[in-house]
PDB file of N, CA and C in Angstrom:
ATOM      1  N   UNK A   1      93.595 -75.047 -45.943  1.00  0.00           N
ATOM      2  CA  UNK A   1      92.341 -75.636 -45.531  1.00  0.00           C
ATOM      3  C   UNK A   1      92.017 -76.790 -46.466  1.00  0.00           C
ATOM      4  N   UNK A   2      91.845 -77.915 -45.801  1.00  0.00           N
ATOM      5  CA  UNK A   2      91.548 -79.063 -46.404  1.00  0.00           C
ATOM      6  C   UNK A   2      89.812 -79.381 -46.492  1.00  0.00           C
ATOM      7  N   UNK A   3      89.222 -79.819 -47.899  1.00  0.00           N
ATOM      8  CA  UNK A   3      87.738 -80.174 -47.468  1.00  0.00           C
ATOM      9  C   UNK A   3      87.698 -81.108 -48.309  1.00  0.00           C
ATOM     10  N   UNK A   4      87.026 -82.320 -46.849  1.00  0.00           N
ATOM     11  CA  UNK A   4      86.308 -83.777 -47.998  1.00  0.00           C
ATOM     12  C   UNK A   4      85.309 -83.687 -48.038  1.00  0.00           C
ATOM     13  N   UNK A   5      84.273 -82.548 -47.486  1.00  0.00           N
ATOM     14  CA  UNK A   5      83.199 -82.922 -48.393  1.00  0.00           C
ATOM     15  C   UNK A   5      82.439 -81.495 -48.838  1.00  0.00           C
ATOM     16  N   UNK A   6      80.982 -81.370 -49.175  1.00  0.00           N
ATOM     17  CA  UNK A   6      81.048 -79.904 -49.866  1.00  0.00           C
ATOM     18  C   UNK A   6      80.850 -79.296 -48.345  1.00  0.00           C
ATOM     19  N   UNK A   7      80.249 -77.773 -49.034  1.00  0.00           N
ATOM     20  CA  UNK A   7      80.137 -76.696 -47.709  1.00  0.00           C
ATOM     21  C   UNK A   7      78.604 -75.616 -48.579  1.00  0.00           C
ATOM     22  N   UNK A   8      77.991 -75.561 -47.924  1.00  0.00           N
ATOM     23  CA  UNK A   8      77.083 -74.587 -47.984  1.00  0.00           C
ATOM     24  C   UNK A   8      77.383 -73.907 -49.008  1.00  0.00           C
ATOM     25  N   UNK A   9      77.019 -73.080 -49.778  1.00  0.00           N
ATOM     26  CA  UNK A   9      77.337 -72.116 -50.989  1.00  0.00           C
ATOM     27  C   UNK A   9      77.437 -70.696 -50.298  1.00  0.00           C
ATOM     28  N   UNK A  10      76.064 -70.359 -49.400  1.00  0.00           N
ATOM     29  CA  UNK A  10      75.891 -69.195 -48.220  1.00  0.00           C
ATOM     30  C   UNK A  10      77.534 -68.982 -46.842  1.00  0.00           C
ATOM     31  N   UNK A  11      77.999 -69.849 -46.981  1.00  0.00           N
ATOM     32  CA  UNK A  11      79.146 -69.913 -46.280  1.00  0.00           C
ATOM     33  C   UNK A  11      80.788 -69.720 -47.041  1.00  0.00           C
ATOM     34  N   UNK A  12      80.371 -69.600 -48.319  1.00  0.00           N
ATOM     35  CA  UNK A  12      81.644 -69.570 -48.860  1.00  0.00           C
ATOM     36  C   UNK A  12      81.996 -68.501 -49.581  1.00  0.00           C
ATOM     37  N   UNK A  13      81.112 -67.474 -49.750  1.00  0.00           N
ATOM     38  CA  UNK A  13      80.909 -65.752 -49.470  1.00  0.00           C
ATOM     39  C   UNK A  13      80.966 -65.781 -51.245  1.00  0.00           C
ATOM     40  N   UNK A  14      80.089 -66.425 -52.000  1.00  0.00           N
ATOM     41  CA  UNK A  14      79.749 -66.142 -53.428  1.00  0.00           C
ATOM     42  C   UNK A  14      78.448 -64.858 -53.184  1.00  0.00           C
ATOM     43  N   UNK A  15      78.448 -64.103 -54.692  1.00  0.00           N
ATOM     44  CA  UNK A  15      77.418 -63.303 -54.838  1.00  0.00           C
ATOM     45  C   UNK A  15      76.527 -63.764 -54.175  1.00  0.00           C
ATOM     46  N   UNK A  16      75.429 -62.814 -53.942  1.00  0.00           N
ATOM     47  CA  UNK A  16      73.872 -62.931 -54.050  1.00  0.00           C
ATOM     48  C   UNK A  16      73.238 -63.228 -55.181  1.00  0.00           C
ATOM     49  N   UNK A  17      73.527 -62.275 -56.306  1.00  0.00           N
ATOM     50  CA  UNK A  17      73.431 -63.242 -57.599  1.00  0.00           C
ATOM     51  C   UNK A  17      73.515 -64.349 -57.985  1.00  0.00           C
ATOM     52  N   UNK A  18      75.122 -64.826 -57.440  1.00  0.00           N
ATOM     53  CA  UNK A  18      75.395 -65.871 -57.923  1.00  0.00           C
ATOM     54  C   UNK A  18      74.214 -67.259 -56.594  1.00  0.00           C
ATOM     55  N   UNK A  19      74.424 -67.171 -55.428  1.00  0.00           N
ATOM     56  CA  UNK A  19      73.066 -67.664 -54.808  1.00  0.00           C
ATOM     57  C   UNK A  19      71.726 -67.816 -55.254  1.00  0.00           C
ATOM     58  N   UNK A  20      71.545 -66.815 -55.280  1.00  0.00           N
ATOM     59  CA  UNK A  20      69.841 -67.295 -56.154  1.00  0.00           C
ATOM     60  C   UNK A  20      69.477 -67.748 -57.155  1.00  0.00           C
ATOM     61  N   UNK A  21      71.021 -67.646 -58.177  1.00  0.00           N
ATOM     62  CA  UNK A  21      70.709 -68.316 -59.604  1.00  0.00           C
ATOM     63  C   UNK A  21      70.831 -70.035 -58.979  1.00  0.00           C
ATOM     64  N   UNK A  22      72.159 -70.267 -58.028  1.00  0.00           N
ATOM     65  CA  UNK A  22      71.920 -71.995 -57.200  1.00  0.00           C
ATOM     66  C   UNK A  22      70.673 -71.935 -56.797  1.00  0.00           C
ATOM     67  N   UNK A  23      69.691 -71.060 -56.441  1.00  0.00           N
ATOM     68  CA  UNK A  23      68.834 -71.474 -55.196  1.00  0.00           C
ATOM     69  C   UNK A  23      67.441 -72.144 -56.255  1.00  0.00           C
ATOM     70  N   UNK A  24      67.639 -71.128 -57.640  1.00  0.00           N
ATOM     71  CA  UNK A  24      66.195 -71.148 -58.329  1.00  0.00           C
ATOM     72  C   UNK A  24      66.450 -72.616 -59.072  1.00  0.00           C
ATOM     73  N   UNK A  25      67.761 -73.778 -59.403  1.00  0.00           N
ATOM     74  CA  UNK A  25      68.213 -74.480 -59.586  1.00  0.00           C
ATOM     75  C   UNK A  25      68.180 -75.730 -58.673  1.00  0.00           C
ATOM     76  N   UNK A  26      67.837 -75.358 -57.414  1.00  0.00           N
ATOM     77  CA  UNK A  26      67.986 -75.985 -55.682  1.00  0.00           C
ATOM     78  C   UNK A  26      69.188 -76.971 -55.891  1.00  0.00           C
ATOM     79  N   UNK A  27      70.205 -76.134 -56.063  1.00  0.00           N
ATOM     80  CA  UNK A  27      71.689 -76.233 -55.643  1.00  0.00           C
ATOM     81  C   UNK A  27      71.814 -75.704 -54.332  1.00  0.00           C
ATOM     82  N   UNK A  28      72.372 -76.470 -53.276  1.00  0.00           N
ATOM     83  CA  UNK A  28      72.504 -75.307 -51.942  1.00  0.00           C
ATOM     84  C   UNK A  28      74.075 -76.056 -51.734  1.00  0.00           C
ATOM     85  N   UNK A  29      74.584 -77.264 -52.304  1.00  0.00           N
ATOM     86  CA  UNK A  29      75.697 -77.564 -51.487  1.00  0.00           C
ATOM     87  C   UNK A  29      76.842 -77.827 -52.427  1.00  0.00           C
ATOM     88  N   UNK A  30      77.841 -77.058 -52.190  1.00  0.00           N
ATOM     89  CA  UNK A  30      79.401 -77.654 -53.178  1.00  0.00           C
ATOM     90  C   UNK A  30      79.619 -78.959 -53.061  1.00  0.00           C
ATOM     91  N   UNK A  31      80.490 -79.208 -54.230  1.00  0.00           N
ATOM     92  CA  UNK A  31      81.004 -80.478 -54.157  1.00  0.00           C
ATOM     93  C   UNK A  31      82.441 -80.160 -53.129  1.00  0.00           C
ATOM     94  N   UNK A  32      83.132 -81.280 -52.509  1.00  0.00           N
ATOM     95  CA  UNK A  32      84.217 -80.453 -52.483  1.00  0.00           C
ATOM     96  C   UNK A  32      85.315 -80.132 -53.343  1.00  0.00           C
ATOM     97  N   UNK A  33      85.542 -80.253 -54.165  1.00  0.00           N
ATOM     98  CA  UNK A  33      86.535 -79.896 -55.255  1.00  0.00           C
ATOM     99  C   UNK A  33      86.145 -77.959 -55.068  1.00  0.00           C
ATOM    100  N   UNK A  34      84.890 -77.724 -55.404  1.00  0.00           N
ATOM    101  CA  UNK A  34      83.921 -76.308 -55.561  1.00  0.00           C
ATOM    102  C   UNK A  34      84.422 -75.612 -53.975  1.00  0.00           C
ATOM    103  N   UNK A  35      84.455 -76.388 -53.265  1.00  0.00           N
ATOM    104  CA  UNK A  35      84.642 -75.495 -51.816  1.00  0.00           C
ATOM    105  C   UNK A  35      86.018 -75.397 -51.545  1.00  0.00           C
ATOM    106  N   UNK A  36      86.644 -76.316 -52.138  1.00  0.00           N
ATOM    107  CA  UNK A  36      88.383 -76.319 -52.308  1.00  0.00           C
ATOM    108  C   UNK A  36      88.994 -75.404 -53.491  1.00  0.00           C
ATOM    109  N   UNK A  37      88.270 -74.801 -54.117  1.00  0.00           N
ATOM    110  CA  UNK A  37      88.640 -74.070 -55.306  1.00  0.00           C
ATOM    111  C   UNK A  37      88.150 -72.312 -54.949  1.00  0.00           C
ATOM    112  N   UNK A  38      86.942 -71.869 -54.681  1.00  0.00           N
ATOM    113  CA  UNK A  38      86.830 -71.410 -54.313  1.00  0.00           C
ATOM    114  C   UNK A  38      87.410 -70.206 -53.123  1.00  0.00           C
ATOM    115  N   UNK A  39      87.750 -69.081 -53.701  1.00  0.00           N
ATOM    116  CA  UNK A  39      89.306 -68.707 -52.321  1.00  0.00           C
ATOM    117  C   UNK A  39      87.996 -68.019 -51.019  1.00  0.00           C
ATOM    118  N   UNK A  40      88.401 -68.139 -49.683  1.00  0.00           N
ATOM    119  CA  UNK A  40      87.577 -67.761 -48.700  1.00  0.00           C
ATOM    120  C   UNK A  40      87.863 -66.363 -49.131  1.00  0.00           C
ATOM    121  N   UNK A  41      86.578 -65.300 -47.911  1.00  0.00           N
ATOM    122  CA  UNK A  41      86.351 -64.327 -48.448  1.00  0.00           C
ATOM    123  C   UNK A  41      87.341 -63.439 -47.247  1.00  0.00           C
TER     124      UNK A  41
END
């Protein structure tokens, strides 16, 4: 899977933890390097 650009954080099956610590930050979107690194769930 190829990605040029980011992807949702909620779509790329990280904690809930790890979500709300992005959310309280208002991070919601990967870069893509982050969505390309990241292994699907």
């Amino acid at each position: 899977m190829e990605f040029t650009q980011g992807a949702p954080f909620d779509t790329l099956g990280v904690s809930e933890e790890m979500l709300k610590a992005l959310e309280k930050r208002n991070i919601t979107q990967s870069t893509p390097v982050q969505a390309g690194c990241i292994p699907p769930c």
